[in-house]
Protein backbone atom coordinates (compact mmCIF):
# COMPACT_ATOMS: atom_id res chain seq x y z
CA UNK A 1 0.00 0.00 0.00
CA UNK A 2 2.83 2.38 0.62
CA UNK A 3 6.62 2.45 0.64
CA UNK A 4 7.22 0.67 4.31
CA UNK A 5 4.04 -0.28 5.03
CA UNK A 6 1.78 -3.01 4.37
CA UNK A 7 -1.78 -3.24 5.90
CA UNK A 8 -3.72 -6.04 6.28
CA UNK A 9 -6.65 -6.13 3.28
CA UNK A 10 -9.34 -6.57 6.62
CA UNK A 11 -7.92 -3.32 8.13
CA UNK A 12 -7.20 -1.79 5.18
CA UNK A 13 -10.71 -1.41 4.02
CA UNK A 14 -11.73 -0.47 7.02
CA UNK A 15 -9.69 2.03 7.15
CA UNK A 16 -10.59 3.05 3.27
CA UNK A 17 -13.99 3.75 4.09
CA UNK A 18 -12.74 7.18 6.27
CA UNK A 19 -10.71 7.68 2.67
CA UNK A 20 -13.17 10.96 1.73
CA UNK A 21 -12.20 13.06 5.47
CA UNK A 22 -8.17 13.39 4.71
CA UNK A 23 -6.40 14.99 1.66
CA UNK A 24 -4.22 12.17 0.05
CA UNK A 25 -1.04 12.68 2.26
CA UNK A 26 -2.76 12.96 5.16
CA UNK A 27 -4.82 9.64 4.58
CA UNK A 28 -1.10 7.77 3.94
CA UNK A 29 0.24 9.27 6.98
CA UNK A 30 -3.66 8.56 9.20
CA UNK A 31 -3.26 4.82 8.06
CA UNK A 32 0.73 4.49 8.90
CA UNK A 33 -0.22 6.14 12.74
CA UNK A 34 -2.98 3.84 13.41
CA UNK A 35 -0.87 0.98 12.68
CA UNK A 36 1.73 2.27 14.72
CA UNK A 37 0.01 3.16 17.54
CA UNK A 38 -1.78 -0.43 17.24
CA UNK A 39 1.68 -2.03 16.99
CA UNK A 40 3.74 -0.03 19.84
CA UNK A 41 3.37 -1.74 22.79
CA UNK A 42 5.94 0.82 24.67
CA UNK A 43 5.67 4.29 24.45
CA UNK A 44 2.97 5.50 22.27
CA UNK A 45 4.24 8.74 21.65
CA UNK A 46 4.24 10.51 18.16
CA UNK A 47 7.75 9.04 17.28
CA UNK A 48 6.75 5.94 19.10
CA UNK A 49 4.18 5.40 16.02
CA UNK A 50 6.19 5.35 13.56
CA UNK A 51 8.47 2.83 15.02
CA UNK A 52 5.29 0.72 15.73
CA UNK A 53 4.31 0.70 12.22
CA UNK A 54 8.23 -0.20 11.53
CA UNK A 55 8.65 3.55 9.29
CA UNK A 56 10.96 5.17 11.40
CA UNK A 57 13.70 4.57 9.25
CA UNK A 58 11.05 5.46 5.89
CA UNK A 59 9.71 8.46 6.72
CA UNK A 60 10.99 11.71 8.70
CA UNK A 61 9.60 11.81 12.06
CA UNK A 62 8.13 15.40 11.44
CA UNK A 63 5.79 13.95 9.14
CA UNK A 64 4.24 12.51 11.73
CA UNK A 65 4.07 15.86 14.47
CA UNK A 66 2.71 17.48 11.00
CA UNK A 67 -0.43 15.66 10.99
CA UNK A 68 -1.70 16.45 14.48
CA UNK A 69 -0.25 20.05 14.26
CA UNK A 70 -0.97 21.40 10.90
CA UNK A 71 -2.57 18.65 8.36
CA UNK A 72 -5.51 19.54 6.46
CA UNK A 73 -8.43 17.46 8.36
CA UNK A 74 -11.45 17.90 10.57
CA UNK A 75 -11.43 16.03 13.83
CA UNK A 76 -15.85 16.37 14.41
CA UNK A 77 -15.62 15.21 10.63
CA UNK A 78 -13.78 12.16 11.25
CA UNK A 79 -15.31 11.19 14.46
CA UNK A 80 -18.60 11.22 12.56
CA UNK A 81 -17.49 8.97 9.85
CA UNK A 82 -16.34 6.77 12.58
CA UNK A 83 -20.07 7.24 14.10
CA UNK A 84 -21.82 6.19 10.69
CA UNK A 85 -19.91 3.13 10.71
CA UNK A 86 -20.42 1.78 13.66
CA UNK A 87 -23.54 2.40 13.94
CA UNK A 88 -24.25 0.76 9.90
CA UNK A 89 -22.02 -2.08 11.62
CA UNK A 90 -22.73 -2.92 15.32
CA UNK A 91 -26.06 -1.71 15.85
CA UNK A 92 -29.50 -3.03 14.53
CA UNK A 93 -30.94 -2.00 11.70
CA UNK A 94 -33.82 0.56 12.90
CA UNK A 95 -32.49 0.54 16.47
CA UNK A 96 -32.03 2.95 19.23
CA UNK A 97 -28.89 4.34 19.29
CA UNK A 98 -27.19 4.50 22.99
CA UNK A 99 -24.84 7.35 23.90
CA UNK A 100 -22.63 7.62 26.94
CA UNK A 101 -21.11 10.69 27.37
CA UNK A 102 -18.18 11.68 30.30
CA UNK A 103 -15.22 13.67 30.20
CA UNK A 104 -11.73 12.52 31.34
CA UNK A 105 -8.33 14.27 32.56
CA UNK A 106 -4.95 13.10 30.67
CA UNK A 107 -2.47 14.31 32.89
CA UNK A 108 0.56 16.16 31.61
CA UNK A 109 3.35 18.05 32.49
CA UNK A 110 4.58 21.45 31.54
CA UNK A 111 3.35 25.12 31.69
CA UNK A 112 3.44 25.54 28.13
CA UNK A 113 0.91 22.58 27.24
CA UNK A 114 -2.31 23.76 25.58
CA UNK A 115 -4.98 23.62 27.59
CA UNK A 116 -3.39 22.34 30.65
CA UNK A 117 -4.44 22.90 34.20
CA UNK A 118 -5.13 21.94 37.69
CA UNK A 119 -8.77 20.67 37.69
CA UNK A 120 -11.29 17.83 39.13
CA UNK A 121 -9.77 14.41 38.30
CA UNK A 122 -12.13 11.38 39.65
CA UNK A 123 -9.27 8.90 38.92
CA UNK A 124 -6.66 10.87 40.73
CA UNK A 125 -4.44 9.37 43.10
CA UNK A 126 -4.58 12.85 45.60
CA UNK A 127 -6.94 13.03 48.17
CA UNK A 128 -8.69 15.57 46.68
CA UNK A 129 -8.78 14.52 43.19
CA UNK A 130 -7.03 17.08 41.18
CA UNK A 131 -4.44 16.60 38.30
CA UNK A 132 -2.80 19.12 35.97
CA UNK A 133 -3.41 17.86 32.67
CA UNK A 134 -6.20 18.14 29.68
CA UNK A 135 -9.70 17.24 30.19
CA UNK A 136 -11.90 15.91 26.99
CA UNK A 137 -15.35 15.91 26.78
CA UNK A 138 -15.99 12.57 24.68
CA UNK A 139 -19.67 10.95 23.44
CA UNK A 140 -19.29 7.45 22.88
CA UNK A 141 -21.89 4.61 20.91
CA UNK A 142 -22.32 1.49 23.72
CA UNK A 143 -23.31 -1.26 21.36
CA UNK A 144 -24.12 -5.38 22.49
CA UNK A 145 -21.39 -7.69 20.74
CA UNK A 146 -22.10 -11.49 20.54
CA UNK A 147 -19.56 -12.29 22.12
CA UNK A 148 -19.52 -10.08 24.98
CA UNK A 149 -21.87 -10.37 28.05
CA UNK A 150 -21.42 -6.45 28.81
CA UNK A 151 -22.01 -4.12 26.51
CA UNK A 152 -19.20 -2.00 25.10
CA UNK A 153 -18.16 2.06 24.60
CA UNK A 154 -17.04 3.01 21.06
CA UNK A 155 -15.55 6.77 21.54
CA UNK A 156 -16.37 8.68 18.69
CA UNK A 157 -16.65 12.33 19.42
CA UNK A 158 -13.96 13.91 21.76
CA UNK A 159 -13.39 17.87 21.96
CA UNK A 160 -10.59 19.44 24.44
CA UNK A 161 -12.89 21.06 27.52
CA UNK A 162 -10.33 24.50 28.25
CA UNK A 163 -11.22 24.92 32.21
CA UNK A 164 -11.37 29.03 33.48
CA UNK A 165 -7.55 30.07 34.83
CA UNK A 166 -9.41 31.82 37.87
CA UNK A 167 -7.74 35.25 36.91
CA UNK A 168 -9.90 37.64 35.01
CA UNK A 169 -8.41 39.09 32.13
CA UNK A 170 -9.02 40.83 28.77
CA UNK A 171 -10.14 38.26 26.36
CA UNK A 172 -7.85 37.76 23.01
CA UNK A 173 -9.25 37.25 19.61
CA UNK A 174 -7.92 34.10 19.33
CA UNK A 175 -9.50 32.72 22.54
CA UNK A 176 -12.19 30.20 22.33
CA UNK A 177 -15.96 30.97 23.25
CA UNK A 178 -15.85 29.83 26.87
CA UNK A 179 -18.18 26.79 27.47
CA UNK A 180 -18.79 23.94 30.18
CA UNK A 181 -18.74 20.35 29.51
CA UNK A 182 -22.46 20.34 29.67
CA UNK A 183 -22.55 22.72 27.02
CA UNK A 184 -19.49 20.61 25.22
CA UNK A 185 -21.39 17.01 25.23
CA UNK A 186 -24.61 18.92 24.02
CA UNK A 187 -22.62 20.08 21.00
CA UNK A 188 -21.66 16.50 20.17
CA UNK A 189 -24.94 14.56 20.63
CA UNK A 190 -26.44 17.30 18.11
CA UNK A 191 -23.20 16.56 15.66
CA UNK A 192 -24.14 12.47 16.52
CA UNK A 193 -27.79 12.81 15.73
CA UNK A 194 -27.31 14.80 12.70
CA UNK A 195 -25.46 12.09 11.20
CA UNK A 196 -27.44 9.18 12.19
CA UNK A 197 -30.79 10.92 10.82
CA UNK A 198 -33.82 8.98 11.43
CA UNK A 199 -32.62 7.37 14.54
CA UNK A 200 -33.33 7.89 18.36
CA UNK A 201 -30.57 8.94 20.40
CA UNK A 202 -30.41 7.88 24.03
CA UNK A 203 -28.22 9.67 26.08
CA UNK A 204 -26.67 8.83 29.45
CA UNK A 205 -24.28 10.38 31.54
CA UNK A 206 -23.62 10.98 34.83
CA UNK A 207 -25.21 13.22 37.57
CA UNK A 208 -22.52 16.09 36.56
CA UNK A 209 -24.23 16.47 33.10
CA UNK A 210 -27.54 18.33 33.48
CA UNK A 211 -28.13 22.45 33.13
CA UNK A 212 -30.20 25.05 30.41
CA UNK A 213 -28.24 23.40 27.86
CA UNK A 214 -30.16 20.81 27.54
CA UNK A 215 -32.93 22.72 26.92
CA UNK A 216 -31.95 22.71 23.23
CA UNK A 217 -31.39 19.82 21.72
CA UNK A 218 -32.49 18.03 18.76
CA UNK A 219 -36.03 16.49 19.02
CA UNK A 220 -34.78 12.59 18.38
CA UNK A 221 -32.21 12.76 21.40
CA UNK A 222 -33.68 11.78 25.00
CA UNK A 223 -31.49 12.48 27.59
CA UNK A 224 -30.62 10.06 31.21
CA UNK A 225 -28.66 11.40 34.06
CA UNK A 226 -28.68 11.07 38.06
CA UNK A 227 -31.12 13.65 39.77
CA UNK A 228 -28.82 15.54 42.01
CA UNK A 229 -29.99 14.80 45.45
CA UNK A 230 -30.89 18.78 46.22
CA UNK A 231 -32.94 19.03 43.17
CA UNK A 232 -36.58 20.38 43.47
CA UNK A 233 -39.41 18.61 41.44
CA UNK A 234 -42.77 20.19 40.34
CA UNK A 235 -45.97 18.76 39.33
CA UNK A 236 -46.59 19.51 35.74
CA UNK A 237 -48.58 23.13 35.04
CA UNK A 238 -52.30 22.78 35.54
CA UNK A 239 -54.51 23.30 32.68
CA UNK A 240 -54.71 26.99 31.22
CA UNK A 241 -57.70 28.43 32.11
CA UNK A 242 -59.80 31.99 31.43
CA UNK A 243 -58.58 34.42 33.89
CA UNK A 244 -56.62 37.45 33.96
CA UNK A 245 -52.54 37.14 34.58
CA UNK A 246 -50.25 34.91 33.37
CA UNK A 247 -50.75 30.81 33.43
CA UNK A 248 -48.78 28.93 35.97
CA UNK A 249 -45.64 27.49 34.56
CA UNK A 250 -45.80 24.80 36.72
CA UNK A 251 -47.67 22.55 39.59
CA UNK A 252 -47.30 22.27 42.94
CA UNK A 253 -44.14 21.65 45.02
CA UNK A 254 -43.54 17.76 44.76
CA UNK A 255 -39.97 18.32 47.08
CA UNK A 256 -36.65 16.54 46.81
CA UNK A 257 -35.82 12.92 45.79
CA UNK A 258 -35.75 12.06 49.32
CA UNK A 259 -39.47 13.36 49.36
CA UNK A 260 -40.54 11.56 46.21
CA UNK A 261 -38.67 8.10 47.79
CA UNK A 262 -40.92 8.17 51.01
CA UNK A 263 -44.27 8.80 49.06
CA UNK A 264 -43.58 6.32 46.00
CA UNK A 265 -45.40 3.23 45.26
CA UNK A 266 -42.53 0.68 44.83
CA UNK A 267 -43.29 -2.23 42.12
CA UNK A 268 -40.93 -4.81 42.04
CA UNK A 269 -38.89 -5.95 38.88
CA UNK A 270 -35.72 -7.93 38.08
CA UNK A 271 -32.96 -5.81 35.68
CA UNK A 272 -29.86 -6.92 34.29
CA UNK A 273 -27.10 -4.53 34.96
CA UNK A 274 -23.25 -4.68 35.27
CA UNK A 275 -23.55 -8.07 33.49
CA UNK A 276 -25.89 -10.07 36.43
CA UNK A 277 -29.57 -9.76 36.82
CA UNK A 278 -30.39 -8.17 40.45
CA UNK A 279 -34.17 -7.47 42.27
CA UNK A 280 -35.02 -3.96 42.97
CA UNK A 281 -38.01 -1.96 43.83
CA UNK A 282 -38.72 1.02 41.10
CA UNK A 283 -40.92 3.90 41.10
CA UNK A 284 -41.45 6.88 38.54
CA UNK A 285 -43.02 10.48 38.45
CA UNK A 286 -43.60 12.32 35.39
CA UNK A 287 -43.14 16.41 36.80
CA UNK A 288 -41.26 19.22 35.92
CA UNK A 289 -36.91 19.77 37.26
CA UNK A 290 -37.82 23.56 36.73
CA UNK A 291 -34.59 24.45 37.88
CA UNK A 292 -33.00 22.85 35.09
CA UNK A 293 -35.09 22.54 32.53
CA UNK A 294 -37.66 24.49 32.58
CA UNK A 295 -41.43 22.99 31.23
CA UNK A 296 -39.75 20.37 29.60
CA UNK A 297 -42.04 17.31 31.08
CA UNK A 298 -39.67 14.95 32.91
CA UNK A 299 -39.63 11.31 34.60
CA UNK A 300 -38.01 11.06 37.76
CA UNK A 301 -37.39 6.85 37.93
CA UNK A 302 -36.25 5.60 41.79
CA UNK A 303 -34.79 2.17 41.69
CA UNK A 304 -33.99 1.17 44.88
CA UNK A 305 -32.10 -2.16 46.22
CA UNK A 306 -30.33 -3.33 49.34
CA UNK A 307 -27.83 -1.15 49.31
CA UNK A 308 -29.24 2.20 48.09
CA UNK A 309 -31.69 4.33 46.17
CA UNK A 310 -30.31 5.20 42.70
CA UNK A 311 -32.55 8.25 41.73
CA UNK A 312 -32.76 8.82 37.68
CA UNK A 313 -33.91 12.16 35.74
CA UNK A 314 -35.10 11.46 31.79
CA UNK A 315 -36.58 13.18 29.28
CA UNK A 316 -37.22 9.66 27.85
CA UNK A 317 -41.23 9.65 28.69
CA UNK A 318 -42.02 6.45 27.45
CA UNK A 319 -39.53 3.35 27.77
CA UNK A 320 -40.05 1.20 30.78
CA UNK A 321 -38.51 1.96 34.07
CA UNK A 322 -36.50 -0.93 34.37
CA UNK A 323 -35.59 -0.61 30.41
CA UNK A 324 -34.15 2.68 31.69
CA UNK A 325 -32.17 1.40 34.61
CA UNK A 326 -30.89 -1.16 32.54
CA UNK A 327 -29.89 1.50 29.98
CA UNK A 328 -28.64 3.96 32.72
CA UNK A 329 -26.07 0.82 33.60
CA UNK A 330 -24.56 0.96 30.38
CA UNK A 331 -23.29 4.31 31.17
CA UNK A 332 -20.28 2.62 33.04
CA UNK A 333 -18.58 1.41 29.87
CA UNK A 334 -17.34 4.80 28.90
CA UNK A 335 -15.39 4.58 31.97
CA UNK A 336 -13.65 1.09 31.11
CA UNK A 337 -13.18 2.65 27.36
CA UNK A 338 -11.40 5.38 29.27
CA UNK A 339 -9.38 2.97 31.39
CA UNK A 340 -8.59 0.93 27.86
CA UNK A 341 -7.67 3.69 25.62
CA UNK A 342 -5.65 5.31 28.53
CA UNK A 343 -3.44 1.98 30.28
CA UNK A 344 -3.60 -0.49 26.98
CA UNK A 345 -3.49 1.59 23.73
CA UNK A 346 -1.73 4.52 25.24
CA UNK A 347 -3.80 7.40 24.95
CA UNK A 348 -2.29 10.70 26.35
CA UNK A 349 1.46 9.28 26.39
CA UNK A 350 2.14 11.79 23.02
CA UNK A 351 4.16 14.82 24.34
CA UNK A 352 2.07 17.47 22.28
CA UNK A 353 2.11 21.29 23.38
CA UNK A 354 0.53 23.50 20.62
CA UNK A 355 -2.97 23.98 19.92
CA UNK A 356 -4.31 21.81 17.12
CA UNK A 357 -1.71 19.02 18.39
CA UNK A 358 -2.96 18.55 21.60
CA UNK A 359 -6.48 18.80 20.59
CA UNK A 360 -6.02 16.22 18.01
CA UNK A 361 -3.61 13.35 19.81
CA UNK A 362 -6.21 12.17 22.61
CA UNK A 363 -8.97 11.72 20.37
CA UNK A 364 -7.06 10.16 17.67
CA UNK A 365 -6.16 7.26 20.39
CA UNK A 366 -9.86 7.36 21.08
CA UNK A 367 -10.79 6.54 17.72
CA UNK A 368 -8.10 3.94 17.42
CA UNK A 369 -9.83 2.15 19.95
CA UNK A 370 -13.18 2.25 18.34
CA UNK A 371 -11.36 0.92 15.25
CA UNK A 372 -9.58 -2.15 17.00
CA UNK A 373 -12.68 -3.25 18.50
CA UNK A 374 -14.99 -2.46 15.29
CA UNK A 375 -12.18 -4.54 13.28
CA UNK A 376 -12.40 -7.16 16.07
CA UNK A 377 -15.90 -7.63 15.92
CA UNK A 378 -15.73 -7.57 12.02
CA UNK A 379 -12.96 -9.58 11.61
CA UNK A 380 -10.79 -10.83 14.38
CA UNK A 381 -12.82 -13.04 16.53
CA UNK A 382 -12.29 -16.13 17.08
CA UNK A 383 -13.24 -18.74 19.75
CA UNK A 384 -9.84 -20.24 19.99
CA UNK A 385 -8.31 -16.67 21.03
CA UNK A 386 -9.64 -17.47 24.22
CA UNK A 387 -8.79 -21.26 24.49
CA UNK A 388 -4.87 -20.08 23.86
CA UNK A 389 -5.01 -17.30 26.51
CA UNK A 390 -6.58 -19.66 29.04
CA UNK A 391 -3.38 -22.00 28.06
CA UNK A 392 -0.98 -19.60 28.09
CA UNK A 393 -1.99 -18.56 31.45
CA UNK A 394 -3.70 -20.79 33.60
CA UNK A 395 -4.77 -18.45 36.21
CA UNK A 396 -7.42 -17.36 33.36
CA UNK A 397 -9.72 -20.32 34.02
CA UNK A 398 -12.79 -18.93 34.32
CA UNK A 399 -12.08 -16.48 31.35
CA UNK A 400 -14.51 -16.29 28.72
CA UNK A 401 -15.06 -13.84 26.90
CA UNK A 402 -11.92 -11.47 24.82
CA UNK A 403 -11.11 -7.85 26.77
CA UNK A 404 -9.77 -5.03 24.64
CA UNK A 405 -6.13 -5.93 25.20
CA UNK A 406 -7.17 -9.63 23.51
CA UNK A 407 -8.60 -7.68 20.40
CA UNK A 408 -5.80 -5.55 20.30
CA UNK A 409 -3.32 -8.17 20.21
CA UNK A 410 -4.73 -9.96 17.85
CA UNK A 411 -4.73 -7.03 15.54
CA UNK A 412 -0.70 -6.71 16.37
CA UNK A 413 -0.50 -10.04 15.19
CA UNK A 414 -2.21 -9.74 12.15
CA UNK A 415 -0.04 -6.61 11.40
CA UNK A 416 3.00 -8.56 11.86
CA UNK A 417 2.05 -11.29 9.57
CA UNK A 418 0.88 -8.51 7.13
CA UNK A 419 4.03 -6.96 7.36
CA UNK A 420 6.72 -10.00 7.31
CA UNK A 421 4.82 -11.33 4.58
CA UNK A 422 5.04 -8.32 2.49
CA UNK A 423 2.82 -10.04 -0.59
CA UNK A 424 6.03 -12.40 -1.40
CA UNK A 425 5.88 -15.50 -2.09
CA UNK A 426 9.46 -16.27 -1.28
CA UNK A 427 10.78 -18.49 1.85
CA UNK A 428 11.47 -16.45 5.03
CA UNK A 429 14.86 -16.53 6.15
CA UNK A 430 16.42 -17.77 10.03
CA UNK A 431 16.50 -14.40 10.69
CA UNK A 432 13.00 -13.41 9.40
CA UNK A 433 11.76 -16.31 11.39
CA UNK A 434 13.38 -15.56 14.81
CA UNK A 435 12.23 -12.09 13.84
CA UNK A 436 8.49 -12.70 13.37
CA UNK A 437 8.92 -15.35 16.60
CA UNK A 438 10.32 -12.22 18.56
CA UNK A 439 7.58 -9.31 17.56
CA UNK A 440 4.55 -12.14 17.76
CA UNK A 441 5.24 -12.86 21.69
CA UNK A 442 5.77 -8.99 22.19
CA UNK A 443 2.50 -8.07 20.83
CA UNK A 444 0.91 -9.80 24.03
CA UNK A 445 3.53 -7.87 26.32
C-alpha cells in the first residue's frame, strides 16, 4: 500500500472507508499512525508510532508531528465517519442508538501545554482529586457484541474542555468561546444525531451532566442522568384556564428525591445490569426539574435495592422503568473505554504542546480504539483466542469472553504477519523467522 508499510486487506478497508475526510497525504500518513500506535506496545508517543508501524527509518519523524499540528483534516468530521460506521455495523438496523457521554483528565506536564491545568480528576491518586493535565469531553456509541456479556463504549466524538484560569483578564481574539462540559457534550450529541438521521438517540451520563443546555437539543435525542440529590421537582402546570394574569408554569411543590422516595409506590422488577440480573423496587413520576429545565415534562425513575436508592432524571417519557435502569447501567462502559484507551493503547502518552496538536492526539487514540474493537468484531474473533489465553496462562480459568487488550493483540499479530509477509511469495529466512517469533510474543507484552 505504501513504501514501508503493508496493511492487512481486513484493516485496510476499514480504514478506506474514512478515505473521503483526509487529503491524500494525510490519509497515507492517518493509516501508517494507526498501525503504529496499534503495533507499539511501549511508548505511544508521536515518534513511538512510527516505530510501531516499523517507518521510522522510511519516513521523517516530522511527518508525523505534522499531521496532528498542521494537516488539512477535521477532527468532528472524522469522528462522525467513525459514528456512521459503527452504527451501519454494530447496531440493529432501525435501532435505538445509545450514547454515553463523560469527560476525562490526561495528565501532563509542563506550563506551556495547551490547555493544561489543575482541575477535578475522579481517577486521581490525591486526596482531593485534582491533576494538571487536559480534560476531553468525549460521546461514545455502547453497542451489544455477541460475544460479549457487557455491553461496550465506542468513543467517537472527543473535543478538548479549556477549564477558566481563575484570573480575570481581557479576552484575546484568538480565545475560544468559553463553554462547560455540559454545554461541550450537548454540541456533540447534536453533531451524533445529525449524522445518524432517522434514529433515536439515548443519552446517558452521569449526575454532573444536566443544566439550560439541555434545553436545546435536537427532538430525536432523550437524555438520562442522576437527579442531584438537592434538586426540586414540580408537578406539571395545571390546565390553562380563562382568567386574567399569566398561566402557571408549573404545579405544585412535589420536594426533593428524598421526598418523592418516602411517598412512591414501589413495584418490584428484576434488571440486568453490570452483566448479572439483580431485584429492585422502582418507582417513577412524570413532573417538571424547573430548575434545570424548565417545562420540559420529565420522569423522575427511583430504583432502589439493598444497598441504596439510585434516583434517575429522563426526558425519555415512554420506555419502561426498568428498560431505563438497565440503559442507565450501560453508562459505566465509557469509563472502562477510558481505562482501555488510557493503560492499553496509550492514549495521552504523546508529548504534544501546541494547539491543534494537543487537541487532536487524545482523540485520535480514542478513535483507534473504536477501530480495534470495530475490526475485532468484524474480523478478528475467534473462539480459539480465548482457548490459547486460558493456556498460556492458567490463572485465566474462568475467562470467557476477549477484553480489549485480547482484540488488540490480535490485531498486532495480524499486522506482523501482514508486514513479514510483504505479498512475497518467497521463503522467510532464520532471521526473518526468529524475527516474526520475537515481535509475535511482544505483541501480548
Amino acid at each position: 500500500m505504501l513504501p514501508g508499510l503493508t496493511l492487512p486487506a481486513s484493516l485496510a478497508g476499514l480504514l478506506g472507508s474514512l478515505r473521503p475526510c483526509f487529503t491524500g497525504p494525510s490519509y497515507r500518513t492517518f493509516c501508517g499512525l494507526v498501525a503504529g500506535l496499534c503495533g507499539q506496545v511501549r511508548r505511544r508517543t508521536v515518534c513511538g508510532m512510527l516505530l510501531g508501524a516499523g517507518l521510522s527509518r522510511c519516513w521523517p519523524h516530522d511527518r508525523a508531528h505534522y499531521f496532528f499540528a498542521r494537516a488539512s483534516w477535521d477532527l468532528d468530521r472524522l469522528g462522525v465517519a467513525v459514528a456512521r460506521l459503527v452504527v451501519a455495523w454494530l447496531v440493529p438496523a432501525g435501532a435505538p442508538v445509545t450514547v454515553a457521554v463523560d469527560d476525562s483528565v490526561f495528565r501532563r506536564c509542563g506550563r506551556k501545554v495547551y490547555g493544561a491545568a489543575w482541575q477535578h480528576d475522579g481517577s486521581a491518586p490525591a486526596r482531593d482529586k485534582v491533576s494538571f493535565g487536559t480534560c476531553f469531553v468525549v460521546a461514545g456509541i455502547v453497542v451489544v457484541l455477541p460475544f460479549c456479556s457487557r455491553p461496550v463504549c465506542l468513543p467517537v466524538l472527543a473535543r478538548l474542555h479549556l477549564p477558566g484560569t481563575g484570573k480575570a483578564r481581557k479576552p484575546r481574539k484568538r480565545d475560544p468561546a468559553p463553554a462547560s462540559t455540559v454545554s461541550c457534550a450537548a454540541e456533540l450529541v447534536a453533531l451524533l444525531a445529525a449524522a445518524v438521521p432517522g434514529r433515536r438517540i439515548d443519552v446517558v451520563a452521569d449526575a454532573h451532566y444536566h443544566g439550560p443546555a439541555l434545553k436545546d437539543l435536537p427532538p430525536q435525542v432523550t437524555w438520562t442522568t442522576r437527579l442531584p440529590r438537592n434538586a426540586v421537582l414540580y408537578a406539571l402546570a395545571p390546565p390553562r384556564v380563562r382568567k386574567p394574569g399569566r398561566p402557571p408554569r408549573k404545579g405544585r411543590r412535589l420536594g426533593t428525591p428524598a421526598d418523592l422516595a418516602a411517598a412512591a409506590a414501589w413495584i418490584p422488577a428484576r434488571v440486568r445490569i453490570y452483566g448479572r440480573h439483580q431485584d429492585q423496587d422502582l418507582a417513577e413520576v412524570t413532573c417538571l426539574w424547573y430548575g434545570c429545565l424548565d417545562t420540559i415534562p420529565v420522569r423522575v425513575i427511583l430504583a432502589r435495592s439493598t444497598r441504596a436508592t439510585l434516583t434517575l432524571v429522563t426526558t425519555d417519557l415512554d420506555t419502561p422503568a426498568a428498560a431505563l435502569a438497565e440503559r442507565y447501567a450501560g453508562r459505566w462502559e465509557i469509563e472502562q473505554a477510558f481505562f482501555d484507551a488510557r493503560h492499553v493503547l496509550g492514549a495521552g502518552e504523546a508529548r504534544t504542546r501546541t494547539r491543534r496538536a494537543v487537541q487532536r492526539t487524545v482523540p485520535f487514540a480514542l478513535l483507534v480504539h473504536t477501530l480495534v474493537v470495530t475490526w475485532y468484531a468484524r474480523h478478528g474473533y475467534d473462539r480459539s483466542d480465548i482457548t490459547g489465553r486460558r493456556a498460556a496462562e492458567p490463572w485465566y480459568q474462568a475467562k470467557a469472553e476477549p477484553a480489549f487488550e485480547d482484540m488488540l493483540t490480535k490485531l498486532r499479530r495480524t499486522l506482523i504477519a501482514a508486514r513479514i509477509s510483504g505479498g512475497s511469495a518467497a521463503q522467510p529466512t532464520p532471521e526473518q523467522t526468529m524475527a516474526v517469533l520475537a515481535a509475535w510474543h511482544a505483541a501480548a507484552a
